[in-house]
PDB file of N, CA and C in Angstrom:
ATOM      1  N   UNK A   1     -17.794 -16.408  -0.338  1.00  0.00           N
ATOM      2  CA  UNK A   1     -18.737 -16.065   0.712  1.00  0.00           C
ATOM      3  C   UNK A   1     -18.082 -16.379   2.052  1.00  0.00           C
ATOM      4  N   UNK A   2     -18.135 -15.856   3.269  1.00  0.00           N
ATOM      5  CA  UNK A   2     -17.659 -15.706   4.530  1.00  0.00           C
ATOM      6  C   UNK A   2     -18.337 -15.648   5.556  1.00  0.00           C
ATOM      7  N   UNK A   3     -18.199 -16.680   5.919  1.00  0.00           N
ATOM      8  CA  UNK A   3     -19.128 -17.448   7.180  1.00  0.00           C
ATOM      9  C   UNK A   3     -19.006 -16.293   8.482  1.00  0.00           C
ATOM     10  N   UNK A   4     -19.639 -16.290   9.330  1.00  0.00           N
ATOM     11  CA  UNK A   4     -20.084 -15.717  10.531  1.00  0.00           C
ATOM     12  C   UNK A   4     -18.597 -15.413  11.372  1.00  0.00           C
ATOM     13  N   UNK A   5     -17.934 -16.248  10.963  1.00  0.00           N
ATOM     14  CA  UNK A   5     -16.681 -16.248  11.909  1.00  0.00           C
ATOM     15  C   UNK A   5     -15.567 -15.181  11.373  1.00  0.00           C
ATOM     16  N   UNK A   6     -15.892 -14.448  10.196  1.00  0.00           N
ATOM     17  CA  UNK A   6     -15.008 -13.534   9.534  1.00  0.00           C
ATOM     18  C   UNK A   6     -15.608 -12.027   9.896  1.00  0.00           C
ATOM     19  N   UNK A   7     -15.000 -11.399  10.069  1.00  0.00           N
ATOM     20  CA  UNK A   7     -15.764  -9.625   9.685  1.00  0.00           C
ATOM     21  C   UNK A   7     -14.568  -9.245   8.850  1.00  0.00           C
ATOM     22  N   UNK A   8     -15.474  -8.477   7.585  1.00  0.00           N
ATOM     23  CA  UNK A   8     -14.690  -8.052   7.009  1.00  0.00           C
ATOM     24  C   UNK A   8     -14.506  -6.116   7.324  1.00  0.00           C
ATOM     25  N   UNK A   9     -13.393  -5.613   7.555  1.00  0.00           N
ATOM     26  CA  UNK A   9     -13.348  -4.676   7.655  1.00  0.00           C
ATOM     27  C   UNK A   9     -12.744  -3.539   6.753  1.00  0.00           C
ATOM     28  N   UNK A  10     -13.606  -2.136   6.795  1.00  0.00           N
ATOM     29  CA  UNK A  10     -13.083  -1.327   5.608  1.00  0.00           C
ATOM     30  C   UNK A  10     -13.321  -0.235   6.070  1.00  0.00           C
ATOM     31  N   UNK A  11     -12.873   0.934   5.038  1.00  0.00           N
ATOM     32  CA  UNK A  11     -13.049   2.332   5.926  1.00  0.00           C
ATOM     33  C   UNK A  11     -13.952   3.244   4.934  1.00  0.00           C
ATOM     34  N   UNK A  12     -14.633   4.412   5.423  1.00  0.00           N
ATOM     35  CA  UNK A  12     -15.883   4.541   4.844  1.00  0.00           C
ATOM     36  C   UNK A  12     -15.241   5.713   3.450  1.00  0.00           C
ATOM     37  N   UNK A  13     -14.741   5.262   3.417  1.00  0.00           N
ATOM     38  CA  UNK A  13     -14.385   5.907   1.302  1.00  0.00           C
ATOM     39  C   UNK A  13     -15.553   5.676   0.488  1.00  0.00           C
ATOM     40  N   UNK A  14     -15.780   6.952  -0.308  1.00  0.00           N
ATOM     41  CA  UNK A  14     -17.487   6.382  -1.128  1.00  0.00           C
ATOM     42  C   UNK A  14     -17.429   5.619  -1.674  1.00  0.00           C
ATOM     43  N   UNK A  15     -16.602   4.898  -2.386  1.00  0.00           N
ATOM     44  CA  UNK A  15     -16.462   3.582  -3.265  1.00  0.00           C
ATOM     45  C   UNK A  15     -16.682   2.446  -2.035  1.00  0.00           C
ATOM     46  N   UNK A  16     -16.464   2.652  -0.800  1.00  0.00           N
ATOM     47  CA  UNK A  16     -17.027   1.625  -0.006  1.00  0.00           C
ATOM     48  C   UNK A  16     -18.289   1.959   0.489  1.00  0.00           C
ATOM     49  N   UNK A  17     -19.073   2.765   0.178  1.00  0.00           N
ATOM     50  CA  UNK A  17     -19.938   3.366   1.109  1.00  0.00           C
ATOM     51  C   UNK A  17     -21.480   3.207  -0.331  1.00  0.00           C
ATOM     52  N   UNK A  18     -20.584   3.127  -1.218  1.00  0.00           N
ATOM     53  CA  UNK A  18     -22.230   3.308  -2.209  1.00  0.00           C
ATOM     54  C   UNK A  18     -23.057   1.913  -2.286  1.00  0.00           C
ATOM     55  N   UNK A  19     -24.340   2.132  -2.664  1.00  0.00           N
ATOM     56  CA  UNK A  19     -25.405   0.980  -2.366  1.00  0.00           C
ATOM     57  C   UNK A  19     -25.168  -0.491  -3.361  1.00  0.00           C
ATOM     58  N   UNK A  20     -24.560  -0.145  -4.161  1.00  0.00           N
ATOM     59  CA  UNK A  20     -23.886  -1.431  -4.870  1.00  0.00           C
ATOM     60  C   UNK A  20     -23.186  -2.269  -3.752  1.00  0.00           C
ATOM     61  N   UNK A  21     -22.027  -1.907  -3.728  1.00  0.00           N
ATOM     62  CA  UNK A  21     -20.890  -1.920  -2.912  1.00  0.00           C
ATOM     63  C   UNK A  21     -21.675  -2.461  -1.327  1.00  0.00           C
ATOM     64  N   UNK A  22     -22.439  -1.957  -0.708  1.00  0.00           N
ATOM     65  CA  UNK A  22     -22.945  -2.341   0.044  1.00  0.00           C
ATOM     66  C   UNK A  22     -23.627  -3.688   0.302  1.00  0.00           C
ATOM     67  N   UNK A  23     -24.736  -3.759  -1.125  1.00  0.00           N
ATOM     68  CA  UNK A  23     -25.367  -4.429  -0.860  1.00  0.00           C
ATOM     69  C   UNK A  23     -24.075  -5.963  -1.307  1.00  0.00           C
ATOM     70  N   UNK A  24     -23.524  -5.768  -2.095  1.00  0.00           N
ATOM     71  CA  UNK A  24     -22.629  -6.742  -2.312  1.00  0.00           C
ATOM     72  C   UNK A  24     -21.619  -7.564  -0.838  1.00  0.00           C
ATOM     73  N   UNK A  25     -21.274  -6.313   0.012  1.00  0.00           N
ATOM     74  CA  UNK A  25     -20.492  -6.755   1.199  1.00  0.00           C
ATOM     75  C   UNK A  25     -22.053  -7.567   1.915  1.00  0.00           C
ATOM     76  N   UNK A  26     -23.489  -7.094   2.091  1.00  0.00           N
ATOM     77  CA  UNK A  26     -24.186  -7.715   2.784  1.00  0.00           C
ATOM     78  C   UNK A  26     -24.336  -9.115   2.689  1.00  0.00           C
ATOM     79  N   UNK A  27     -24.697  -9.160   1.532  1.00  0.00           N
ATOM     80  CA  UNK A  27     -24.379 -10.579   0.391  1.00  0.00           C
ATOM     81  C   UNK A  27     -22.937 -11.567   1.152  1.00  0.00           C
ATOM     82  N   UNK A  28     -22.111 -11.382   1.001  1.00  0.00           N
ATOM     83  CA  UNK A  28     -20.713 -11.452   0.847  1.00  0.00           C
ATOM     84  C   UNK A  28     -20.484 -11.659   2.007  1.00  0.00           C
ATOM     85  N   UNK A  29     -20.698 -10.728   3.047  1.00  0.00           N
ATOM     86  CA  UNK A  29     -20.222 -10.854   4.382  1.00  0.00           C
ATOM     87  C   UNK A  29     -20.851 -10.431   5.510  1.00  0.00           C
ATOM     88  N   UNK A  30     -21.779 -10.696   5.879  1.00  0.00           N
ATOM     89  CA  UNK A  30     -22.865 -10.069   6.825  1.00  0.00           C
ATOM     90  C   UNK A  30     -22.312  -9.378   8.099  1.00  0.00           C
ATOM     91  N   UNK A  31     -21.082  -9.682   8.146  1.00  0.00           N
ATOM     92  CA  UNK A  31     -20.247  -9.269   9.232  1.00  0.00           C
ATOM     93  C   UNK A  31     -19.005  -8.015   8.964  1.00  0.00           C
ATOM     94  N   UNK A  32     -20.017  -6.477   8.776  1.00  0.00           N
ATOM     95  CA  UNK A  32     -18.745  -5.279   8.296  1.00  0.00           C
ATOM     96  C   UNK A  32     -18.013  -4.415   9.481  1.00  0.00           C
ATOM     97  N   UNK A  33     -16.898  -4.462   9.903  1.00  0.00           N
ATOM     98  CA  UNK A  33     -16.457  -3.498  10.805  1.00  0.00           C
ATOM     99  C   UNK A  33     -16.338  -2.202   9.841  1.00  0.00           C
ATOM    100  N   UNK A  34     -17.220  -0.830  10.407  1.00  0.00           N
ATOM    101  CA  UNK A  34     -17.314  -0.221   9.861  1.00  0.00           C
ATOM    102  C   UNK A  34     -15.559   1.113   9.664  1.00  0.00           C
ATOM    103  N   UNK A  35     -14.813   1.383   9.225  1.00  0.00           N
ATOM    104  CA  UNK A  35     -13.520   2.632   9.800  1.00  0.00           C
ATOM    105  C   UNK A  35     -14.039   3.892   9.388  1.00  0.00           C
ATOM    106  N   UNK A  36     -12.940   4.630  10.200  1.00  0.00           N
ATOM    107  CA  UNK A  36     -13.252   5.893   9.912  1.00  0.00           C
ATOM    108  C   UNK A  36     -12.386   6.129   9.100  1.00  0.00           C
ATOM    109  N   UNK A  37     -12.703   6.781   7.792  1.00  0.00           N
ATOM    110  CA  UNK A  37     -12.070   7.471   6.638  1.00  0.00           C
ATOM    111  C   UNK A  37     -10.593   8.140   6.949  1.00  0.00           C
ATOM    112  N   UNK A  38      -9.380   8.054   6.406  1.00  0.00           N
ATOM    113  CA  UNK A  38      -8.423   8.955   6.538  1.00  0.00           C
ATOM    114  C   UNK A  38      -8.178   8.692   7.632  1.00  0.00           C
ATOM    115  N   UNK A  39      -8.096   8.151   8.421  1.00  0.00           N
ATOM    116  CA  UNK A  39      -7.651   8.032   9.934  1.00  0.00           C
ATOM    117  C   UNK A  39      -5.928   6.793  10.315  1.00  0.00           C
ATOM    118  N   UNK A  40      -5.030   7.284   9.469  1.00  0.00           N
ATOM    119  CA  UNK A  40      -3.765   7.004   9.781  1.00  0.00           C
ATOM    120  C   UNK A  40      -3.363   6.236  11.166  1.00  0.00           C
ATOM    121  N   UNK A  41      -4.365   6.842  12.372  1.00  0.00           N
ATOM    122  CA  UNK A  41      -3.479   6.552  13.525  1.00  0.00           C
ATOM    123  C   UNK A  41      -4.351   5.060  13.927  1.00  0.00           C
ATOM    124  N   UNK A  42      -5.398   4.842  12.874  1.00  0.00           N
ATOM    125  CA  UNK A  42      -6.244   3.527  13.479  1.00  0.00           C
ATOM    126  C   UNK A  42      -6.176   2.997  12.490  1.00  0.00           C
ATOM    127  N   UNK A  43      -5.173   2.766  11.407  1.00  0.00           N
ATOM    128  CA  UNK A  43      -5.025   1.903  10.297  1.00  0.00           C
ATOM    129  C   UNK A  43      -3.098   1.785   9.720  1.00  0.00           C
ATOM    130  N   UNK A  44      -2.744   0.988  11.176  1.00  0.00           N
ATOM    131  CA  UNK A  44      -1.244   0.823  11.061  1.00  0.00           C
ATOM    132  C   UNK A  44      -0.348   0.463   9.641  1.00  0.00           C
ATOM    133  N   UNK A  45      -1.040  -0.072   8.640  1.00  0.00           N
ATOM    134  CA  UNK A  45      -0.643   0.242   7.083  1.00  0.00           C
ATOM    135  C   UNK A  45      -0.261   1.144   6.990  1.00  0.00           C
ATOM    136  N   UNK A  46      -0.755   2.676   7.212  1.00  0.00           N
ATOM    137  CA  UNK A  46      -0.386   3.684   6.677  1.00  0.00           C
ATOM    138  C   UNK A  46       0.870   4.078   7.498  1.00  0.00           C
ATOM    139  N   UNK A  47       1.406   3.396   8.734  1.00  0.00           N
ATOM    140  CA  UNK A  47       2.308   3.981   9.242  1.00  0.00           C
ATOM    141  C   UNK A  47       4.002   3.372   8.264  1.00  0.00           C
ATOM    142  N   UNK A  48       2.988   2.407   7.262  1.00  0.00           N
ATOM    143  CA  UNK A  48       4.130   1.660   6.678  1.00  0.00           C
ATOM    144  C   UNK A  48       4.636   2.378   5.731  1.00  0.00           C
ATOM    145  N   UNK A  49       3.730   2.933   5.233  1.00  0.00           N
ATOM    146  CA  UNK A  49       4.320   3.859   3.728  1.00  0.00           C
ATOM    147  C   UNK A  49       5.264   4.880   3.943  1.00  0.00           C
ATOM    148  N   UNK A  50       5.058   5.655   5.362  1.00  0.00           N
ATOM    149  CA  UNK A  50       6.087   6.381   5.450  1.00  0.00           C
ATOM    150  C   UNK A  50       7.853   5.757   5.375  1.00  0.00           C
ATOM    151  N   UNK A  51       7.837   4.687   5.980  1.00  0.00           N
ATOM    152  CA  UNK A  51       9.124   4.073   6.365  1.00  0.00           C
ATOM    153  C   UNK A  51       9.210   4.021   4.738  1.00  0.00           C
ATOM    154  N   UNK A  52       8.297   2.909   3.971  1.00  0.00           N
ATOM    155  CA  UNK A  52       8.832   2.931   2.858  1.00  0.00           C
ATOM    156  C   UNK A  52       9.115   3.650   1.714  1.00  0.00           C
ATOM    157  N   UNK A  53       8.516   4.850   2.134  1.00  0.00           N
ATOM    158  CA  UNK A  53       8.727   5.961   1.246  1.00  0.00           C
ATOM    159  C   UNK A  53      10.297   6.692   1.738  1.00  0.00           C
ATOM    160  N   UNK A  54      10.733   6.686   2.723  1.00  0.00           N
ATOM    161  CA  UNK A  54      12.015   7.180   3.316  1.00  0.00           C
ATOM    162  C   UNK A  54      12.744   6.057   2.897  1.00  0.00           C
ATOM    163  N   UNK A  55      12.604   4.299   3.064  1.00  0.00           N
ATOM    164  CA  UNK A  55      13.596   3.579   2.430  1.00  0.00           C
ATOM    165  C   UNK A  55      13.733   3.948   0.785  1.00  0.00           C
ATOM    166  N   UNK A  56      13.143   4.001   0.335  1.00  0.00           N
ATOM    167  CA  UNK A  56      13.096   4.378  -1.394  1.00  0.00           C
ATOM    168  C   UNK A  56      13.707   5.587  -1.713  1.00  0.00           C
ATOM    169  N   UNK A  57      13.755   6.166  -0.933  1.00  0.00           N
ATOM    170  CA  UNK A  57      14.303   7.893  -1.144  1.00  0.00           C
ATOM    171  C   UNK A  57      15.775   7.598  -0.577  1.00  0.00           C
ATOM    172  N   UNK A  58      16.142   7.312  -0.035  1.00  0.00           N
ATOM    173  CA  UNK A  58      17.491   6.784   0.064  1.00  0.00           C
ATOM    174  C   UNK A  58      18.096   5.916  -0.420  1.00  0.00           C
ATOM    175  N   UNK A  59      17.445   5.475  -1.264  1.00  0.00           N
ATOM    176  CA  UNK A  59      18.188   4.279  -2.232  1.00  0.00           C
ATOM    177  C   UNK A  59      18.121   5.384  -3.713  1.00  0.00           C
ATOM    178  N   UNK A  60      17.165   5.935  -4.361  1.00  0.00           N
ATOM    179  CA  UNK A  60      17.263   6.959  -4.852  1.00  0.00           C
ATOM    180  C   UNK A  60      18.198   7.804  -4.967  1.00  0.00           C
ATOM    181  N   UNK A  61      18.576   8.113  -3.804  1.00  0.00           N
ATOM    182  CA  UNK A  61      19.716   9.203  -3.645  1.00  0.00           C
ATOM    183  C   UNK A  61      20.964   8.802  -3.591  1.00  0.00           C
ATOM    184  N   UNK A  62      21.120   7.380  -2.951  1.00  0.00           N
ATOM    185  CA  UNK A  62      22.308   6.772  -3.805  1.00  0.00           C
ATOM    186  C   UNK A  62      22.463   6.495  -4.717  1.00  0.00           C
ATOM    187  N   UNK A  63      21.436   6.172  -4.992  1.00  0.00           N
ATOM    188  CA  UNK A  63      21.696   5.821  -6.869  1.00  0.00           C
ATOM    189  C   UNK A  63      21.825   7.001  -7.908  1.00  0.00           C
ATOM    190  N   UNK A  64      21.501   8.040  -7.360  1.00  0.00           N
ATOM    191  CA  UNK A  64      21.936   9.466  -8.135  1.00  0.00           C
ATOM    192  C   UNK A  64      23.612   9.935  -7.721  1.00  0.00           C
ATOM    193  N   UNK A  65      23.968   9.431  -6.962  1.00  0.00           N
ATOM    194  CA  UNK A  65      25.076  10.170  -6.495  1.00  0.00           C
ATOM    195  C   UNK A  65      26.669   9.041  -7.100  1.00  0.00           C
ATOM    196  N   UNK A  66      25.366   7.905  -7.410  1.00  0.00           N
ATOM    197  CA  UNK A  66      26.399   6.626  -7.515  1.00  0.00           C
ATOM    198  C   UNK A  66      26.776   6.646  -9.266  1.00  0.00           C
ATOM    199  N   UNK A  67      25.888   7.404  -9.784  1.00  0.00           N
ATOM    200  CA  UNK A  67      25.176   7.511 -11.222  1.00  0.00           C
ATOM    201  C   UNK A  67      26.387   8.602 -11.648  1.00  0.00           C
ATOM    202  N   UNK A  68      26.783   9.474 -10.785  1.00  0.00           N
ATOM    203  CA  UNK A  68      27.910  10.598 -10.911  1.00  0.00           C
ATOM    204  C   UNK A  68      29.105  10.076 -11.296  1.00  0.00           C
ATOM    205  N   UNK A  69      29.405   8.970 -10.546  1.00  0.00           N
ATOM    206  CA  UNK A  69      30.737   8.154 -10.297  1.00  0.00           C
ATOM    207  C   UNK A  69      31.309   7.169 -11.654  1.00  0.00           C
ATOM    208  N   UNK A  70      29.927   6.360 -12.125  1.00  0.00           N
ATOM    209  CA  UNK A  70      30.908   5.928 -13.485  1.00  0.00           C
ATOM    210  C   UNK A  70      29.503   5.711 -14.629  1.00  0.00           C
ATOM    211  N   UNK A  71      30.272   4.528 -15.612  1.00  0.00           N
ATOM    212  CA  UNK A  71      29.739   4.794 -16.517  1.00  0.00           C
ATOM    213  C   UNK A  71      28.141   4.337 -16.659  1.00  0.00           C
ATOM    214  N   UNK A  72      27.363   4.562 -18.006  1.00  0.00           N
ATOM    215  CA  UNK A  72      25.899   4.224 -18.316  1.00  0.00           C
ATOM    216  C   UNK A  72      26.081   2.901 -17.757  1.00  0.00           C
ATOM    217  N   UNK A  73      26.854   2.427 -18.738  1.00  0.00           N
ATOM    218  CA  UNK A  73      26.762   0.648 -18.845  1.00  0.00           C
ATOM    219  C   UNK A  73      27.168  -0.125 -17.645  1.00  0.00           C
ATOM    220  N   UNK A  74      27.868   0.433 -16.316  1.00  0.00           N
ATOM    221  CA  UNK A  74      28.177  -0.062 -15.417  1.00  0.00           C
ATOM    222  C   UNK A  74      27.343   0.182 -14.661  1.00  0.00           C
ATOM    223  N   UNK A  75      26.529   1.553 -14.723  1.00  0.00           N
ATOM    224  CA  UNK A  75      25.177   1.801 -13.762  1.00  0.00           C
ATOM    225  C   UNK A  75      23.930   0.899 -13.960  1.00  0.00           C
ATOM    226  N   UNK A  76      23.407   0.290 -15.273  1.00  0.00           N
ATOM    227  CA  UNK A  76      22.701  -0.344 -15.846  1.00  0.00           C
ATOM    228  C   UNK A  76      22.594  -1.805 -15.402  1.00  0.00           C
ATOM    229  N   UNK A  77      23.984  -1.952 -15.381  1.00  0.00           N
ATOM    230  CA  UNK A  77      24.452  -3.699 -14.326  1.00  0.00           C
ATOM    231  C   UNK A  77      24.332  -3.360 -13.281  1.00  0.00           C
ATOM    232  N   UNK A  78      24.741  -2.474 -12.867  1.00  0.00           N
ATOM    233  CA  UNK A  78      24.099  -2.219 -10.857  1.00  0.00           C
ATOM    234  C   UNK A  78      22.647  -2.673 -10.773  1.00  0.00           C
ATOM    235  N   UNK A  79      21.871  -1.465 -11.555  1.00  0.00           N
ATOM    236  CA  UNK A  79      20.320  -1.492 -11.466  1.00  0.00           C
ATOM    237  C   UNK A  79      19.830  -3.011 -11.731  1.00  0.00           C
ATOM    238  N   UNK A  80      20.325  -4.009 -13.066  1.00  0.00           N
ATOM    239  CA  UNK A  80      19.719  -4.850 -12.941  1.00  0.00           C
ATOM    240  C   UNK A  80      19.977  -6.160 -12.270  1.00  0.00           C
ATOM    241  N   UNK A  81      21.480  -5.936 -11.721  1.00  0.00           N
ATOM    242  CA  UNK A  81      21.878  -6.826 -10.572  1.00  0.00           C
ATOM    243  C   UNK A  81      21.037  -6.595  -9.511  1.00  0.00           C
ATOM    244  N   UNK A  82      20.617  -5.407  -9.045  1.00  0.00           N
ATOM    245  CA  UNK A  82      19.674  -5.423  -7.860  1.00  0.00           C
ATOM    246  C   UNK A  82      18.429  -5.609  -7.823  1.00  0.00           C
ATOM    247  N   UNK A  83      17.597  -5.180  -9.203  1.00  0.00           N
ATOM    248  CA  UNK A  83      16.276  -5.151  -9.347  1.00  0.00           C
ATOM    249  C   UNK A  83      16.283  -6.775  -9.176  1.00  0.00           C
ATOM    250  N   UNK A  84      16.955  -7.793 -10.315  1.00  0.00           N
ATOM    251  CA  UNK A  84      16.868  -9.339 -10.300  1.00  0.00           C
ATOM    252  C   UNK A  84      17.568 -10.054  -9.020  1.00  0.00           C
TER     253      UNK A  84
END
């Protein structure tokens, strides 16, 4: 439960918007900043996924090009030298 000094904020997706869900945040947190749905340019998270979707795609693409160069078993120690 979250005292007066918290607002919790969310954006109006129907899973946030139905009367369960509602009455539970009232309960929970009497304090809701309401967002607007889909709105990218007022929810700076989403500006994150792009970067990280472009870092991942370039590691991807080295790793396909690197995958050309030698063997299974030496690609396999790459992958799990880096994943660990």
């Amino acid at each position: 439960v979250l005292d007066n000094n918290w607002t919790f904020q969310q954006n109006n997706d129907p899973k946030h918007t139905a009367k369960a869900t509602k009455a539970l945040l009232q309960a929970q947190c009497p304090k809701v900043l309401n967002w607007p749905s889909r709105s990218p340019d007022l929810n700076p998270i989403e500006n994150l996924w792009a970067i990280m979707m472009n870092r991942v795609e370039k590691k991807v693409n080295f790793l396909v090009q690197a995958k050309e160069t030698m063997s299974n078993d030496h690609f396999v120690s790459i992958i799990k030298e880096k994943w660990y």
